[in-house]
PDB file of N, CA and C in Angstrom:
ATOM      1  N   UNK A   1     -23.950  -8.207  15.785  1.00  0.00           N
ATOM      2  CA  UNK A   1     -24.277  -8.731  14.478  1.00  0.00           C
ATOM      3  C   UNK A   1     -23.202  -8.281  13.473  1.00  0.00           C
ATOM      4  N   UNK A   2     -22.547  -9.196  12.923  1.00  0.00           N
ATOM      5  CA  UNK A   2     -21.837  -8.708  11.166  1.00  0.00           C
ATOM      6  C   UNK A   2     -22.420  -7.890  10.576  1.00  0.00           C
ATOM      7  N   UNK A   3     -21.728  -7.154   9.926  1.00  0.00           N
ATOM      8  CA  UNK A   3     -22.072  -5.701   9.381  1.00  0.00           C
ATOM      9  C   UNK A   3     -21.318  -6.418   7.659  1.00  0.00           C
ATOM     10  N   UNK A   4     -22.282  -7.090   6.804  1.00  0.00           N
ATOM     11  CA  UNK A   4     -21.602  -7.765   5.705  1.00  0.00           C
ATOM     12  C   UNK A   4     -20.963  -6.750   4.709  1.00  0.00           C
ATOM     13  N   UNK A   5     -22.043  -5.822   4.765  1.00  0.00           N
ATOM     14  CA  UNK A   5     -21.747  -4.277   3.953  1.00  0.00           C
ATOM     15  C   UNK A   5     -20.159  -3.814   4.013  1.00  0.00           C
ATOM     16  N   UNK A   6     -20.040  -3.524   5.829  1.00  0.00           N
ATOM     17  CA  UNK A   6     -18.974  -3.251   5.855  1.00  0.00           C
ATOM     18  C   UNK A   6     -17.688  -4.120   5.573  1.00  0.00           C
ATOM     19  N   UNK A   7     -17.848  -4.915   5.962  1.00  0.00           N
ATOM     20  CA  UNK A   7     -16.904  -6.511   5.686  1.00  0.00           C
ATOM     21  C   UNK A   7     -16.644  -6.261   4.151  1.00  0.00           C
ATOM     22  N   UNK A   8     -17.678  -5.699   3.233  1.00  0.00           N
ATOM     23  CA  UNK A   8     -17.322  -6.194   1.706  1.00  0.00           C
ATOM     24  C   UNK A   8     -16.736  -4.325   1.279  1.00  0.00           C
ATOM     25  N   UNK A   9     -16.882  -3.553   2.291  1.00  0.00           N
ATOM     26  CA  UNK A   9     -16.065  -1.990   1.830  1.00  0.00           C
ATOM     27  C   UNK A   9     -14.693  -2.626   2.238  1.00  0.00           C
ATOM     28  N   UNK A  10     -14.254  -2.761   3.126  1.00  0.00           N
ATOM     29  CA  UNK A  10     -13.319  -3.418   3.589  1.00  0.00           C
ATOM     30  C   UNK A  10     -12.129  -4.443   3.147  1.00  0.00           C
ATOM     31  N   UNK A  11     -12.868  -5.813   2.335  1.00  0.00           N
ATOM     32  CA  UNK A  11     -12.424  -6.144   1.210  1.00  0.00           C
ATOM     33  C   UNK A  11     -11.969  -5.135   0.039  1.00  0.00           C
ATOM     34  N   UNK A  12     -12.869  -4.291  -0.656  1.00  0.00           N
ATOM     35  CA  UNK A  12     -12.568  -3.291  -1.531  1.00  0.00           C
ATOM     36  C   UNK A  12     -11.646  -2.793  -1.340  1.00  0.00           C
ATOM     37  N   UNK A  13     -11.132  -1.956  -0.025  1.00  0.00           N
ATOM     38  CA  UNK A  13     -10.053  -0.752   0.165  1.00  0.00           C
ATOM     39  C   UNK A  13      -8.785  -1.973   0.006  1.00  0.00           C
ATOM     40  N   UNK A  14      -8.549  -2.913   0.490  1.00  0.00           N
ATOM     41  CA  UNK A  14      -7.328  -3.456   0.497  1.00  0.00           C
ATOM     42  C   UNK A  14      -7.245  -3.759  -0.693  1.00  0.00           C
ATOM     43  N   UNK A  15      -8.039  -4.698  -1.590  1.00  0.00           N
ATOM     44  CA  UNK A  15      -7.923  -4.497  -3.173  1.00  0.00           C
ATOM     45  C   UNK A  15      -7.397  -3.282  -3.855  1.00  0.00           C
ATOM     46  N   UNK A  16      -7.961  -2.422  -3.664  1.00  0.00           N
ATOM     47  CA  UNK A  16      -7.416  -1.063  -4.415  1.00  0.00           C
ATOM     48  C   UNK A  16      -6.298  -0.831  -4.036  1.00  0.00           C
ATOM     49  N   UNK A  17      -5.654  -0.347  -2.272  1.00  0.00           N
ATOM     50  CA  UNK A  17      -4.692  -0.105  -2.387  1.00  0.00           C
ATOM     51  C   UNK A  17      -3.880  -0.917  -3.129  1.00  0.00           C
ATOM     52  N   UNK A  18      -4.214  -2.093  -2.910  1.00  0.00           N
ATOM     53  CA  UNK A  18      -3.386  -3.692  -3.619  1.00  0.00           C
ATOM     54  C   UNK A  18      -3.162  -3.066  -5.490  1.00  0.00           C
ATOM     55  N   UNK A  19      -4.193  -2.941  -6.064  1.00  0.00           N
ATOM     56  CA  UNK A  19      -4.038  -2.586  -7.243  1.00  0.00           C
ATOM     57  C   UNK A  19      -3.348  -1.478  -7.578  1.00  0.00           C
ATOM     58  N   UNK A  20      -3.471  -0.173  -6.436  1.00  0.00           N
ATOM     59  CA  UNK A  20      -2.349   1.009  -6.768  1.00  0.00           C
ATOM     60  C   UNK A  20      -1.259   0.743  -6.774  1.00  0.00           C
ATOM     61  N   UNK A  21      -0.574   0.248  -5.900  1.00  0.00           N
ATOM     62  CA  UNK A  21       0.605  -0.298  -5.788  1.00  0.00           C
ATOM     63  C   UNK A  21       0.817  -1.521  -6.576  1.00  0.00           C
ATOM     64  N   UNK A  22       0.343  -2.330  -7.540  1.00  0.00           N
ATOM     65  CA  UNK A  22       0.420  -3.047  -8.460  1.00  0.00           C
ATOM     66  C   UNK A  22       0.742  -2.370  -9.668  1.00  0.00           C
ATOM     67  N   UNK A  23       0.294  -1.359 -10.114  1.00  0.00           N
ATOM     68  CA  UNK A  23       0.141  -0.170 -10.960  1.00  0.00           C
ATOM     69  C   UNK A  23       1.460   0.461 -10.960  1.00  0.00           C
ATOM     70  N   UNK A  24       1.774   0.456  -9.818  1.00  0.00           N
ATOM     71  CA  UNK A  24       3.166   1.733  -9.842  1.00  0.00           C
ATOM     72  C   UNK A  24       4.074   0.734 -10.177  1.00  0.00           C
ATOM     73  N   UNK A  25       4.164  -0.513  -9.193  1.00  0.00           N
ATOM     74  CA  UNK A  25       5.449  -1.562  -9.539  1.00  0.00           C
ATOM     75  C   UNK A  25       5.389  -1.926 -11.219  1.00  0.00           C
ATOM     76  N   UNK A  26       4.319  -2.227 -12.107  1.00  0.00           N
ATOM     77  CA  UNK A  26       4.710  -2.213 -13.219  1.00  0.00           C
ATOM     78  C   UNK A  26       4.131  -0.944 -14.658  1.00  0.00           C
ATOM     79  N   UNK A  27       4.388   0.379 -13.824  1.00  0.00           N
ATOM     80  CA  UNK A  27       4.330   1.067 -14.809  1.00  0.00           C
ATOM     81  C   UNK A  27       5.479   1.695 -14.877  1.00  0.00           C
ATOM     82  N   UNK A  28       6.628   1.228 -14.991  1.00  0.00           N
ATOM     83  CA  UNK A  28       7.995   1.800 -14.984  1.00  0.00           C
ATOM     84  C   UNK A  28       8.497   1.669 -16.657  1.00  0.00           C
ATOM     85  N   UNK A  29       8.754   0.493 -17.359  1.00  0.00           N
ATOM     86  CA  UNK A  29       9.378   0.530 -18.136  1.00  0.00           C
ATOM     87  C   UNK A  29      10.804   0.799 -17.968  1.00  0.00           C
ATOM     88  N   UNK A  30      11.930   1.121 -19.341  1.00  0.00           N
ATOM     89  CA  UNK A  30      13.621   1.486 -18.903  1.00  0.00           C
ATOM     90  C   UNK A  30      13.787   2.593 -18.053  1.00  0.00           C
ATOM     91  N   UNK A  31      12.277   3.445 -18.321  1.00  0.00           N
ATOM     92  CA  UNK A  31      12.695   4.864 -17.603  1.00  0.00           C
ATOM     93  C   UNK A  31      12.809   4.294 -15.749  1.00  0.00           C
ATOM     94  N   UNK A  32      11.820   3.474 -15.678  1.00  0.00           N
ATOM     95  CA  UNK A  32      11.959   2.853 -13.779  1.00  0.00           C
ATOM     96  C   UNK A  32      13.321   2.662 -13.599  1.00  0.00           C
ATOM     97  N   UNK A  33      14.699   2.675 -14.486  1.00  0.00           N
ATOM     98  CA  UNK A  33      15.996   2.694 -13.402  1.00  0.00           C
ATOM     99  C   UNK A  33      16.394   3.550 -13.880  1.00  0.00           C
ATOM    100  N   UNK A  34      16.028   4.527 -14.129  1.00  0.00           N
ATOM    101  CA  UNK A  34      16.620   6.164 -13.382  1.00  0.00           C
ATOM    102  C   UNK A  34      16.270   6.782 -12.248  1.00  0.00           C
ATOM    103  N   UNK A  35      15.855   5.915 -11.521  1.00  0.00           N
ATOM    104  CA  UNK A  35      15.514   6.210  -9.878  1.00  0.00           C
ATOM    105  C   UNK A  35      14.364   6.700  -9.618  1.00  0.00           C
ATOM    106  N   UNK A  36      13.696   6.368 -10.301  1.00  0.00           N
ATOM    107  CA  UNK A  36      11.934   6.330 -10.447  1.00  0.00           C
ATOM    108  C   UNK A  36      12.066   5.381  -9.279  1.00  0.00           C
ATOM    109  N   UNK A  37      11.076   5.324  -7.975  1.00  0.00           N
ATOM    110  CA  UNK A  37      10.430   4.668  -7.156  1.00  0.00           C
ATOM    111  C   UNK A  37       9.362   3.846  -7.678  1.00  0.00           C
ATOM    112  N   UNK A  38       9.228   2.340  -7.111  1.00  0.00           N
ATOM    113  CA  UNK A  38       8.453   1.863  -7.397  1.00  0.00           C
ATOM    114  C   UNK A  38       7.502   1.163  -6.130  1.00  0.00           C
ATOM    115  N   UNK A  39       7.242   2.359  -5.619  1.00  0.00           N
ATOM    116  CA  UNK A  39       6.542   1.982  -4.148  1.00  0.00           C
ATOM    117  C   UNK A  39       5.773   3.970  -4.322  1.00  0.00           C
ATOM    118  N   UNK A  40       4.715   3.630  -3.148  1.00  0.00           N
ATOM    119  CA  UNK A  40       3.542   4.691  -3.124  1.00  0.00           C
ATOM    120  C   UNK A  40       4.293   5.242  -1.709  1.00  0.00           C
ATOM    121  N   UNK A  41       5.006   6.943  -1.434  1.00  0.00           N
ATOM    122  CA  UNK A  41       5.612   6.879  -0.730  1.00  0.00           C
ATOM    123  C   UNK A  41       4.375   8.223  -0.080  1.00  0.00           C
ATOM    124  N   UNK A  42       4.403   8.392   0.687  1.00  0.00           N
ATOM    125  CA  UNK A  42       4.231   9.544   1.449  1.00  0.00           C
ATOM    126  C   UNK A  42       3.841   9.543   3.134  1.00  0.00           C
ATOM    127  N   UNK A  43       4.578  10.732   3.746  1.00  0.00           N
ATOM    128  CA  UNK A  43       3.659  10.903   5.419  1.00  0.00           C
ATOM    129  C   UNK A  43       2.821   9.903   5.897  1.00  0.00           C
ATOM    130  N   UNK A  44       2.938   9.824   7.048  1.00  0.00           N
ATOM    131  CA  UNK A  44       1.514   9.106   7.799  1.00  0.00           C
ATOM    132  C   UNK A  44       0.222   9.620   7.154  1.00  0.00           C
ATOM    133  N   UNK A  45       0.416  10.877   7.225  1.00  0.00           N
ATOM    134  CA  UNK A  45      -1.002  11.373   7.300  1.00  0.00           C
ATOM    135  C   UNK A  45      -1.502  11.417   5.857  1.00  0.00           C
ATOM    136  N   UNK A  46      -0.536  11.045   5.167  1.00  0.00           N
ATOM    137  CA  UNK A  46      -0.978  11.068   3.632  1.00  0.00           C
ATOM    138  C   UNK A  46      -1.131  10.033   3.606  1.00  0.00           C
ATOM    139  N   UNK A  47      -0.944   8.751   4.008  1.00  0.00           N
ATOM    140  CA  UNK A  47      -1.124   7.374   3.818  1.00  0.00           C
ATOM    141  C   UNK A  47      -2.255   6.678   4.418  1.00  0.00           C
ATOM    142  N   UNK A  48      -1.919   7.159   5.545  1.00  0.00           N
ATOM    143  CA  UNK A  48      -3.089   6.924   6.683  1.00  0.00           C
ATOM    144  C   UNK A  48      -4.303   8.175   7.050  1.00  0.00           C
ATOM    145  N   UNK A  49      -4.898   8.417   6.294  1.00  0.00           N
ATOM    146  CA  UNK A  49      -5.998   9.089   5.799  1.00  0.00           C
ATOM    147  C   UNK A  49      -7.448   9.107   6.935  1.00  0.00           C
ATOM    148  N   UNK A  50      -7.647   7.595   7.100  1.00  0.00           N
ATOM    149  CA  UNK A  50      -8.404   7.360   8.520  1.00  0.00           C
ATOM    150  C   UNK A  50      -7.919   6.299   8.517  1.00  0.00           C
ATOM    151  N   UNK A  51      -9.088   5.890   9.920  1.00  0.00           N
ATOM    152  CA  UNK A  51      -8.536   4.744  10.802  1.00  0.00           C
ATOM    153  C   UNK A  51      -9.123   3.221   9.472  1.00  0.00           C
ATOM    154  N   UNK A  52      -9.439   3.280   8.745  1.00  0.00           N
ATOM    155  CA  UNK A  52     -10.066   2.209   7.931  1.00  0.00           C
ATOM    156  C   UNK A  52      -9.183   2.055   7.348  1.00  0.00           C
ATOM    157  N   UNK A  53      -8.591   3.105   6.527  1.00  0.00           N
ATOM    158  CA  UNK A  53      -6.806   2.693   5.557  1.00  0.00           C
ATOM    159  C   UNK A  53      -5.939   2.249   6.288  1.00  0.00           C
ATOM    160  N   UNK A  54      -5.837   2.567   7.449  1.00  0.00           N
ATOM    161  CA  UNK A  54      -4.587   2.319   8.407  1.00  0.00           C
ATOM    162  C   UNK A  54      -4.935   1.092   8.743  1.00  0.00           C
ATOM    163  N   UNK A  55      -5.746   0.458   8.932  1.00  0.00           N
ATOM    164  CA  UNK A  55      -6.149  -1.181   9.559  1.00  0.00           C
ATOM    165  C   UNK A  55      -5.964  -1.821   8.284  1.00  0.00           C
ATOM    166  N   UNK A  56      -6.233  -1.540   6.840  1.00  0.00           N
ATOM    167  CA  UNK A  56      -5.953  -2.215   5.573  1.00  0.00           C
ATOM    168  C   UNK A  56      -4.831  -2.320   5.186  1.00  0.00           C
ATOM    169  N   UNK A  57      -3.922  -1.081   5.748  1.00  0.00           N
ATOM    170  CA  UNK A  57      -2.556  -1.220   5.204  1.00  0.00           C
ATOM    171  C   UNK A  57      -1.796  -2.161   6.026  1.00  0.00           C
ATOM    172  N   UNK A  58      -2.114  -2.325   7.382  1.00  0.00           N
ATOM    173  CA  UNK A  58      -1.940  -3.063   8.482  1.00  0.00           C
ATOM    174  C   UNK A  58      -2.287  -4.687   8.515  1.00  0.00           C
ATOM    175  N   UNK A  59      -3.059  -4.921   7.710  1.00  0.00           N
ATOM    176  CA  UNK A  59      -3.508  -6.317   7.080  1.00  0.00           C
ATOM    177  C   UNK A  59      -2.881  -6.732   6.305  1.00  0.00           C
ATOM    178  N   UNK A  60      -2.846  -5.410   5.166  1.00  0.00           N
ATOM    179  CA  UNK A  60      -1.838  -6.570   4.146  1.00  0.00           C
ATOM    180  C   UNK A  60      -0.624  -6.586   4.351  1.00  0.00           C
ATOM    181  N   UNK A  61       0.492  -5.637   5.324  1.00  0.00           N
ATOM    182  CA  UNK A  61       1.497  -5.858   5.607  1.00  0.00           C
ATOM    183  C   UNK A  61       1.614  -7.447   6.635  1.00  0.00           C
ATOM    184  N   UNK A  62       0.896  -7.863   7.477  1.00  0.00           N
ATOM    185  CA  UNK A  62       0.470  -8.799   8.314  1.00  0.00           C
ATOM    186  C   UNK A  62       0.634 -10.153   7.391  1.00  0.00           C
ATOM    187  N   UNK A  63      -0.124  -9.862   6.293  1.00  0.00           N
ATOM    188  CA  UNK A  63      -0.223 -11.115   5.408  1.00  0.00           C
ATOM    189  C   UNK A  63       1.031 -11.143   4.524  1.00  0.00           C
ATOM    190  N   UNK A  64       1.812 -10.217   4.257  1.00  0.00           N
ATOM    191  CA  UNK A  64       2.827  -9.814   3.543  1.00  0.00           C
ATOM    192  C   UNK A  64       2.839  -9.649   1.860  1.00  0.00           C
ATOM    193  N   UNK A  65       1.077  -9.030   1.643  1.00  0.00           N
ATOM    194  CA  UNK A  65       1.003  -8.763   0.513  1.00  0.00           C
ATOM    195  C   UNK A  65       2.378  -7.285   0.331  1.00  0.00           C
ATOM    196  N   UNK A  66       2.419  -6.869   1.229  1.00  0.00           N
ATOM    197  CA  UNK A  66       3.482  -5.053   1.017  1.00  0.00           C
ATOM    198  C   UNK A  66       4.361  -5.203   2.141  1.00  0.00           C
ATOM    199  N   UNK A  67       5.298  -4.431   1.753  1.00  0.00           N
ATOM    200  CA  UNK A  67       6.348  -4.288   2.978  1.00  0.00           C
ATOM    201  C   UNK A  67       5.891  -2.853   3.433  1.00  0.00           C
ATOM    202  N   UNK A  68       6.176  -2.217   4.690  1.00  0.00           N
ATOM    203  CA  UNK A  68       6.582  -0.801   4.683  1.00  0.00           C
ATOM    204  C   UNK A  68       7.640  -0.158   5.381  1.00  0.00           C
ATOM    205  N   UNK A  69       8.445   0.377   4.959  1.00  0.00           N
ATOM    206  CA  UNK A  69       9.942   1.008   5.021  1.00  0.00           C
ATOM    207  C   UNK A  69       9.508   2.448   5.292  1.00  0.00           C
ATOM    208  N   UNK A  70      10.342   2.704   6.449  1.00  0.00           N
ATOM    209  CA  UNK A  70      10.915   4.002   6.563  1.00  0.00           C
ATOM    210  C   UNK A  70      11.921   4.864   6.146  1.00  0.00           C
ATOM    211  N   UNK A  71      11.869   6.212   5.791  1.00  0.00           N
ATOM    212  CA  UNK A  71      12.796   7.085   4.877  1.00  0.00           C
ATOM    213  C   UNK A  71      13.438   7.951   6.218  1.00  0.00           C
ATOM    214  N   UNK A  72      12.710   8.074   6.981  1.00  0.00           N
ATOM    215  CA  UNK A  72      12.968   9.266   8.322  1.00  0.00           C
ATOM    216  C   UNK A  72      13.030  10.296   7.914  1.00  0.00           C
ATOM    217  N   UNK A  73      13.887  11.116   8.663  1.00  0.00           N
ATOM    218  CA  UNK A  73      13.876  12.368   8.333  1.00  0.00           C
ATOM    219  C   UNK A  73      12.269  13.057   9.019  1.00  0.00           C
ATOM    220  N   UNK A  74      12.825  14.644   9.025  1.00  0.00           N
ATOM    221  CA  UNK A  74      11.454  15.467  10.255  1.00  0.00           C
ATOM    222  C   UNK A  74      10.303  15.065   9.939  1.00  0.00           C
ATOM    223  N   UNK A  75       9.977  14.914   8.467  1.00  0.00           N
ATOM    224  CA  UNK A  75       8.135  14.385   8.341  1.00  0.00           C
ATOM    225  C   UNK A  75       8.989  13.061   7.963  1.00  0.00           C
ATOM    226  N   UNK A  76       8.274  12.003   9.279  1.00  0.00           N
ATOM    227  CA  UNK A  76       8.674  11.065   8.487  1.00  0.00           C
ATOM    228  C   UNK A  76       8.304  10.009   7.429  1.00  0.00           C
ATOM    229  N   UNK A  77       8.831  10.199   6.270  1.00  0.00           N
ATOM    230  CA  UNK A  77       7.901   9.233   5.182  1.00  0.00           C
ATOM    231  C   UNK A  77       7.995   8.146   5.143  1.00  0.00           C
ATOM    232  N   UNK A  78       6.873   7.270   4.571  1.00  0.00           N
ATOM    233  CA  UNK A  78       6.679   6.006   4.236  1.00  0.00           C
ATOM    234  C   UNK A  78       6.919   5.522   3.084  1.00  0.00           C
ATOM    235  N   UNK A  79       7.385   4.364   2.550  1.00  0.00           N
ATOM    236  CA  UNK A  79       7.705   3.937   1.127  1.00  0.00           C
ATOM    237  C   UNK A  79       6.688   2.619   1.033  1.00  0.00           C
ATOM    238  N   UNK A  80       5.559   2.107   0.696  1.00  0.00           N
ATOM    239  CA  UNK A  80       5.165   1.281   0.795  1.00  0.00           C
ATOM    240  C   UNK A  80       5.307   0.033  -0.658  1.00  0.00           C
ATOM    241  N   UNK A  81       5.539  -1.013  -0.374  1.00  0.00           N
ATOM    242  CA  UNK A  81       5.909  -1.611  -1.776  1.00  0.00           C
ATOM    243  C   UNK A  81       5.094  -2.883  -1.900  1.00  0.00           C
ATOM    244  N   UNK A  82       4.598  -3.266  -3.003  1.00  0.00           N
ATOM    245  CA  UNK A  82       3.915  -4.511  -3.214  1.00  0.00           C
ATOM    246  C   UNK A  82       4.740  -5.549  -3.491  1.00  0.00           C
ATOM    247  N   UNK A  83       4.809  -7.040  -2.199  1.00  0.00           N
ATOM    248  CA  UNK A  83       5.270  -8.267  -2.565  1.00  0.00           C
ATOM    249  C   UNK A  83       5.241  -8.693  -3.393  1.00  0.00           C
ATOM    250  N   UNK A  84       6.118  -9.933  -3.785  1.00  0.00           N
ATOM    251  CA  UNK A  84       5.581 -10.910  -4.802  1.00  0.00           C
ATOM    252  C   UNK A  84       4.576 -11.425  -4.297  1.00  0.00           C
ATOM    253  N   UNK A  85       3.854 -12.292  -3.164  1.00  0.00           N
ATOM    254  CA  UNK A  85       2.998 -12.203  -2.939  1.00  0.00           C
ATOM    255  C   UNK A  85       1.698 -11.436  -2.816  1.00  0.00           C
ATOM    256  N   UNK A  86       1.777  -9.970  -3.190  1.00  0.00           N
ATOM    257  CA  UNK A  86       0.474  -9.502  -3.128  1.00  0.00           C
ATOM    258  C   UNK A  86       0.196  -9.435  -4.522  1.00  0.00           C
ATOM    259  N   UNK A  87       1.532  -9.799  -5.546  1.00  0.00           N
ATOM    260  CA  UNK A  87       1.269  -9.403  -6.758  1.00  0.00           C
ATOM    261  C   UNK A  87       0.700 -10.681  -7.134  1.00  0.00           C
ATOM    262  N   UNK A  88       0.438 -11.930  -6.614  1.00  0.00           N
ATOM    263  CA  UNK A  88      -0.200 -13.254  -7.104  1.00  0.00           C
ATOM    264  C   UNK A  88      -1.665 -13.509  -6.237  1.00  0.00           C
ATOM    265  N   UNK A  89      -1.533 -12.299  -5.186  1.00  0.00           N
ATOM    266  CA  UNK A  89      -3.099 -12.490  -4.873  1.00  0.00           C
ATOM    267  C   UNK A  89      -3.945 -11.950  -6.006  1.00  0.00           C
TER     268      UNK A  89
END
């Protein structure tokens, strides 16, 4: 049986991340090109928190609301950035 509850938490988390990263891309102003990032960067394990964020972040990269880029290096970080497309969903 559908679990609608969950289906509509689910909806939510990708919205939000969608909106954090909407947030960062336009809260820069002149100061954003002094090498201010405009992507939500951190670790796996800071990003991917559980297995529910990791399948959301995994969706909207799929749909190509976000890209996600690697920095490398020993922990390796993530730079995640919101499309023009996720910015018109």
């Amino acid at each position: 049986m559908i679990d609608v509850k969950k289906i509509v938490e689910r909806i939510q988390l990708r919205r939000t991340i969608l909106e954090q990263l909407y947030e960062i891309f336009y809260s820069g102003g002149p100061e954003a090109f002094s090498g201010k990032t405009e992507a939500l960067v951190g670790t796996k394990e800071e990003l991917y928190t559980d297995n529910e964020r990791h399948k959301a972040f995994h969706y909207l990269l799929g749909k190509k609301y976000i890209n996600i880029s690697s920095s490398g290096g020993t922990l390796e970080r993530l730079a995640v950035f919101i499309t023009s497309d996720g910015i018109v969903m």
